[in-house]
C-alpha atoms as a PDB file:
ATOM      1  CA  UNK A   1    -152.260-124.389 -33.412  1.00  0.00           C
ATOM      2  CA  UNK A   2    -150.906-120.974 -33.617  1.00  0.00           C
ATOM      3  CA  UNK A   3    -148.773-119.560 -31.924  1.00  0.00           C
ATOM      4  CA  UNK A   4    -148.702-115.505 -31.204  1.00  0.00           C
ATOM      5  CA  UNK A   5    -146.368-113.440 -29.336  1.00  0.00           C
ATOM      6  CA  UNK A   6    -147.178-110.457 -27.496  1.00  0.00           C
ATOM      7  CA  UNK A   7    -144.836-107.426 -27.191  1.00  0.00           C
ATOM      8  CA  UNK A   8    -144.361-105.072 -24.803  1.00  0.00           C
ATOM      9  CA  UNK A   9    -144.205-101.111 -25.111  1.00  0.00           C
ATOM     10  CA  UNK A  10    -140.466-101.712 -24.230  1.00  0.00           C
ATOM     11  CA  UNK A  11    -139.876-104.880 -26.818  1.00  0.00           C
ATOM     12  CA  UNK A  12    -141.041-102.792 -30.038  1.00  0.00           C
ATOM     13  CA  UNK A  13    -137.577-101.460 -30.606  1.00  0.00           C
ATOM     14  CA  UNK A  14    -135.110-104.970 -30.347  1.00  0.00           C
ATOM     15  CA  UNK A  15    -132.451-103.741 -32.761  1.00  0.00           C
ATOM     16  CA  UNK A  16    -131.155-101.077 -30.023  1.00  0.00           C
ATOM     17  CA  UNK A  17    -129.022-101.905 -27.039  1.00  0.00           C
ATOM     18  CA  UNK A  18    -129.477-100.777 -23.722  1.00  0.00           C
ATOM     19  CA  UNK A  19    -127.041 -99.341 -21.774  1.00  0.00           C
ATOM     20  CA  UNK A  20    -124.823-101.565 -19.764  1.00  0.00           C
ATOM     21  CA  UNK A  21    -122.989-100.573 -16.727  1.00  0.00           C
ATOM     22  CA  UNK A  22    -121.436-102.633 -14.096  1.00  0.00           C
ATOM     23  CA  UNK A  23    -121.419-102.500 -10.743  1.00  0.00           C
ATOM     24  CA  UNK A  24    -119.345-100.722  -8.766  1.00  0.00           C
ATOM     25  CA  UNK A  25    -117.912-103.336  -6.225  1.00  0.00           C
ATOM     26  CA  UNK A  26    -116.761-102.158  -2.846  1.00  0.00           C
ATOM     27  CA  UNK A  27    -114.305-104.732  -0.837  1.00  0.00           C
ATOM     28  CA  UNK A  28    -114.865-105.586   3.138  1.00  0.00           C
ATOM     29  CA  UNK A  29    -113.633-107.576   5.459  1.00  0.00           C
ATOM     30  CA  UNK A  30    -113.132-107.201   9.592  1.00  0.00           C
ATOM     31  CA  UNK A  31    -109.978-106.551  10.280  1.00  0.00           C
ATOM     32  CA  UNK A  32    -108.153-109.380  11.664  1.00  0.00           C
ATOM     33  CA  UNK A  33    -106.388-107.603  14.913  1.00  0.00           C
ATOM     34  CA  UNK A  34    -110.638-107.529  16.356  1.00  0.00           C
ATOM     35  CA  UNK A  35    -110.334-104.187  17.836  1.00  0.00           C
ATOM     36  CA  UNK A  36    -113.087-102.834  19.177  1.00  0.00           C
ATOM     37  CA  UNK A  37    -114.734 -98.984  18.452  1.00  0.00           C
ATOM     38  CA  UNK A  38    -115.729 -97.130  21.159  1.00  0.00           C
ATOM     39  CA  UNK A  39    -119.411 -98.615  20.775  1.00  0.00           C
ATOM     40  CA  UNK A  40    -118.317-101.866  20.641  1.00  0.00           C
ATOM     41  CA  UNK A  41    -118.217-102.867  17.578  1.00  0.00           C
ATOM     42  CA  UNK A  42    -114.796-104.117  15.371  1.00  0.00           C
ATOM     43  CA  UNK A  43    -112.987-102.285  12.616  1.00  0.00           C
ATOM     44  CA  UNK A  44    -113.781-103.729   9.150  1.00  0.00           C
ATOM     45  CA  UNK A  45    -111.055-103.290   6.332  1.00  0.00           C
ATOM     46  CA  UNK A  46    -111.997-101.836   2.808  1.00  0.00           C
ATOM     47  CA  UNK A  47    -110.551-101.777  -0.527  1.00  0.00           C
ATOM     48  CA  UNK A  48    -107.094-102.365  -1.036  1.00  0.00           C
ATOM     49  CA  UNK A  49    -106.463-102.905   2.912  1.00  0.00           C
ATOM     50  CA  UNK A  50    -108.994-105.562   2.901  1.00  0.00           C
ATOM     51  CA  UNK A  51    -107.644-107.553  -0.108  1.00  0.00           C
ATOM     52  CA  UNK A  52    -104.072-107.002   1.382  1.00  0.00           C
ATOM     53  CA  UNK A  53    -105.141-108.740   4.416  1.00  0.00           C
ATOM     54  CA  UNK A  54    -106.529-111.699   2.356  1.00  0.00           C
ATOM     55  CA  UNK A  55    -103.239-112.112   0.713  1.00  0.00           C
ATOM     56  CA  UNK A  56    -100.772-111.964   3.674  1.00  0.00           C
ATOM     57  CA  UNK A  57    -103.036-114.524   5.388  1.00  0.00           C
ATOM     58  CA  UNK A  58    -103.130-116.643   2.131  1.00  0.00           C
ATOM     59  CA  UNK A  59     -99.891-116.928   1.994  1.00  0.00           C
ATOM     60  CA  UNK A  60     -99.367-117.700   5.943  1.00  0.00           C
ATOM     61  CA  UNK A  61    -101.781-120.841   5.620  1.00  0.00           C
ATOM     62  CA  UNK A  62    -100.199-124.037   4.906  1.00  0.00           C
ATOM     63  CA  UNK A  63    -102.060-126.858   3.196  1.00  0.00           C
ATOM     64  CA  UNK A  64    -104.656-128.579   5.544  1.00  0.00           C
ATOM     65  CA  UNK A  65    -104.895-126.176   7.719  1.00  0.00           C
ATOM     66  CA  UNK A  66    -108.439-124.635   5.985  1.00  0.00           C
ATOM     67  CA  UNK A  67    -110.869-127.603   6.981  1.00  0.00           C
ATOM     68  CA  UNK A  68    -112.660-129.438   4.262  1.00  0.00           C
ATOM     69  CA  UNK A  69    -109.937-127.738   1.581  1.00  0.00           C
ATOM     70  CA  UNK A  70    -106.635-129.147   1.654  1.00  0.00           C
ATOM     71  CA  UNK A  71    -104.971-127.153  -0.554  1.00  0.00           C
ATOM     72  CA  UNK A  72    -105.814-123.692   0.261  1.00  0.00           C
ATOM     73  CA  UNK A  73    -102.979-121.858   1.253  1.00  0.00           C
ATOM     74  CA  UNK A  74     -99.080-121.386   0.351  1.00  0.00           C
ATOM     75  CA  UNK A  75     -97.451-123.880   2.165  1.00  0.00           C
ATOM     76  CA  UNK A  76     -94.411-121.522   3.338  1.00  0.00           C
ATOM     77  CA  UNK A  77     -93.794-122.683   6.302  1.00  0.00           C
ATOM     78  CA  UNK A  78     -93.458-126.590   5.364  1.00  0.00           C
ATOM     79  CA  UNK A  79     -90.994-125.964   2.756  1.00  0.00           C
ATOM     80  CA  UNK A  80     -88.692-123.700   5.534  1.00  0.00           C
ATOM     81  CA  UNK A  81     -87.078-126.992   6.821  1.00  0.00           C
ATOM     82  CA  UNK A  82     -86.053-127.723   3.188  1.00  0.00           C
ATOM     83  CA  UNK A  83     -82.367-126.828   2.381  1.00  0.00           C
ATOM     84  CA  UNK A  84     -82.626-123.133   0.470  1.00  0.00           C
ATOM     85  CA  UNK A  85     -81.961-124.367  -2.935  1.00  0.00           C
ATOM     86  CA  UNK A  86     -82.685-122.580  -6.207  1.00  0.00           C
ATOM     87  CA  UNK A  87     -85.532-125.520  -6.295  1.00  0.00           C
ATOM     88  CA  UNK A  88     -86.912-124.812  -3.276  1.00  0.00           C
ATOM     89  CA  UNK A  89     -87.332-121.164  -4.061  1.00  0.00           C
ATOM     90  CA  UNK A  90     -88.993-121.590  -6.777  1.00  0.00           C
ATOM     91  CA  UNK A  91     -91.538-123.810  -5.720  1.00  0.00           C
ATOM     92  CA  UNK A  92     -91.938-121.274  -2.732  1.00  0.00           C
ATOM     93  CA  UNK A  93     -92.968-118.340  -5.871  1.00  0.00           C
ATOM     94  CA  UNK A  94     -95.448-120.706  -7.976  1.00  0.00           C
ATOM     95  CA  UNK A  95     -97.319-121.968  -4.498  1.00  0.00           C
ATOM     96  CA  UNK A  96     -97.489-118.208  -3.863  1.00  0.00           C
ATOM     97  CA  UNK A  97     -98.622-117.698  -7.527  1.00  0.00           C
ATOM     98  CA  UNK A  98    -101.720-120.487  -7.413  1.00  0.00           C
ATOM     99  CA  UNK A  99    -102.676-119.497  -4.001  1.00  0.00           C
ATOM    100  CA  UNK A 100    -102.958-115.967  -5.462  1.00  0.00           C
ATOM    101  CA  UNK A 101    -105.006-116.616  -8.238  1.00  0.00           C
ATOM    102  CA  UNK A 102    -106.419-119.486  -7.155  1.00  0.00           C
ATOM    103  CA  UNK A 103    -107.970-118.781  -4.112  1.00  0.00           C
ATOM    104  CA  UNK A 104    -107.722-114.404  -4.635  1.00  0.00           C
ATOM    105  CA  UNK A 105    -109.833-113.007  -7.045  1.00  0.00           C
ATOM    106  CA  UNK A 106    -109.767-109.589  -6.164  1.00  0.00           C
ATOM    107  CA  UNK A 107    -106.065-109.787  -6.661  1.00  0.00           C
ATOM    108  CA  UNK A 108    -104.318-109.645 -10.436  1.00  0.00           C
ATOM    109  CA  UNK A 109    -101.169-111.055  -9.077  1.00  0.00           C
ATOM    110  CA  UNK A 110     -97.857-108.731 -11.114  1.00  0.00           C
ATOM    111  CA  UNK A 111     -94.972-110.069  -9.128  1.00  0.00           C
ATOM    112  CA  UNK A 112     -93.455-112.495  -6.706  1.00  0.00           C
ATOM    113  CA  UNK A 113     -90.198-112.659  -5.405  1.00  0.00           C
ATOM    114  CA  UNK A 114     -88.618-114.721  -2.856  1.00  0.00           C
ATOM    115  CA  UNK A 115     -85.376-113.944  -1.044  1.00  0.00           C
ATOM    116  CA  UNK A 116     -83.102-116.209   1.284  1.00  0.00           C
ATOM    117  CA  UNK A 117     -81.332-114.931   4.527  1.00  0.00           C
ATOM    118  CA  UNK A 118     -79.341-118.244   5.346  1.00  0.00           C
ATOM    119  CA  UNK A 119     -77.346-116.487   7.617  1.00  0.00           C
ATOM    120  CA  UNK A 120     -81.107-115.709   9.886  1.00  0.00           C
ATOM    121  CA  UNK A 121     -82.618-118.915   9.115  1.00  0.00           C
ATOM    122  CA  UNK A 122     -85.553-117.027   7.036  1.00  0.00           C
ATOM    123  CA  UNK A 123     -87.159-115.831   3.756  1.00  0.00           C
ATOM    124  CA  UNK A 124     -88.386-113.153   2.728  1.00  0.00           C
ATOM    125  CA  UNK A 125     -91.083-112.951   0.657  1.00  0.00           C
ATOM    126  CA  UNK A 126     -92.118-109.864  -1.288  1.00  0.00           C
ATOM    127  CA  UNK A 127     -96.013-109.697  -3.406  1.00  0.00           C
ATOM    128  CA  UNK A 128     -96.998-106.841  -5.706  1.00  0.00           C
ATOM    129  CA  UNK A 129    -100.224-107.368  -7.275  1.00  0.00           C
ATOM    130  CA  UNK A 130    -103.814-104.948  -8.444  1.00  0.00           C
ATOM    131  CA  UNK A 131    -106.589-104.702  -6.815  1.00  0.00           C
ATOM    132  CA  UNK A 132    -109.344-105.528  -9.126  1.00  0.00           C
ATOM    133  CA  UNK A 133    -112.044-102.852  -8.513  1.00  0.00           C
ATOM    134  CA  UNK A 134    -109.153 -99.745  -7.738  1.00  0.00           C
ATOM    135  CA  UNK A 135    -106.313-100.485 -10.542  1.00  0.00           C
ATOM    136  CA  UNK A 136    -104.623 -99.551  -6.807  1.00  0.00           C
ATOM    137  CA  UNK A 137    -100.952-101.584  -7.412  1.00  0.00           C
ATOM    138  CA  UNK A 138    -100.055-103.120  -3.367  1.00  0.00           C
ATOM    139  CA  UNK A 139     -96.860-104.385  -2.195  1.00  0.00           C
ATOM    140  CA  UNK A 140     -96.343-106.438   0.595  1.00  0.00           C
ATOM    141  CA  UNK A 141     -93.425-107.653   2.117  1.00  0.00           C
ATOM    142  CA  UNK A 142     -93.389-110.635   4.760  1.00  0.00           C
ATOM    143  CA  UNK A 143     -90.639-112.575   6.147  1.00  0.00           C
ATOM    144  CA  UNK A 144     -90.741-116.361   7.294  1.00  0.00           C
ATOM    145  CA  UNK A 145     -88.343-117.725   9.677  1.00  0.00           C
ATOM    146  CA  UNK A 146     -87.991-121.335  11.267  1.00  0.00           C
ATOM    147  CA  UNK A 147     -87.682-121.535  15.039  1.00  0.00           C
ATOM    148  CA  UNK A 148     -85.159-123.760  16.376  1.00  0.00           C
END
């Protein structure tokens, strides 16, 4: 039995390629402080605000607190009872680093850097990374403390 193909209009030229384009991909979330609009409704967050959001709250989470996936998060805040060692610090930047690219895709992580105040029981914690869809380069700063 024979088998015959039938062509389109469209199919008769295969050796040329179509355009391609992508997508332009616009970022949202609702912003996390809920405050309402004057009809009601919340702010949302867009762009670069938006993915800055999703990495300072990243980064807050400890492990187990996400149900059903253990080890979303940084884990921060466990390792501020630790004594501040150069060990400890850097195990503070690569959690920060996986939870980044792990769990953040919109974010093309640059640099992380961790700073001790022994003297005020805390750490700071500084994250510069890309958004994906601006090239837009964000910074954010966050300090960690352990009450007493």
């Amino acid at each position: 039995m024979a088998v015959t193909k039938s062509l389109s209009i469209e199919d008769a030229n295969l050796a040329v390629r179509s355009i391609v384009s992508a997508r332009e991909q616009v970022y949202s979330d609702i912003d996390l402080t809920f405050a309402k609009k004057t009809n009601g409704d919340i702010f949302k967050k867009t762009e670069a605000a938006a993915v800055k959001q999703a990495v300072k709250t990243l980064i807050q989470t400890n492990f187990g607190e996400r149900p059903f996936n253990y080890y979303f998060g940084a884990n921060i805040r466990a390792l501020l009872f630790e004594p501040v060692t150069p060990d400890v610090i850097d195990e503070i930047e690569l959690n920060v680093r996986l939870a980044i690219e792990n769990f953040e895709p919109r974010a093309e992580l640059l640099d992380v850097r961790v700073l001790d105040e022994i003297d005020r029981n805390s750490l700071n914690v500084s994250i510069r990374f890309r958004v994906v869809s601006t090239d837009e380069v964000v910074e954010i700063q966050t300090a960690f403390s352990r009450l007493r």
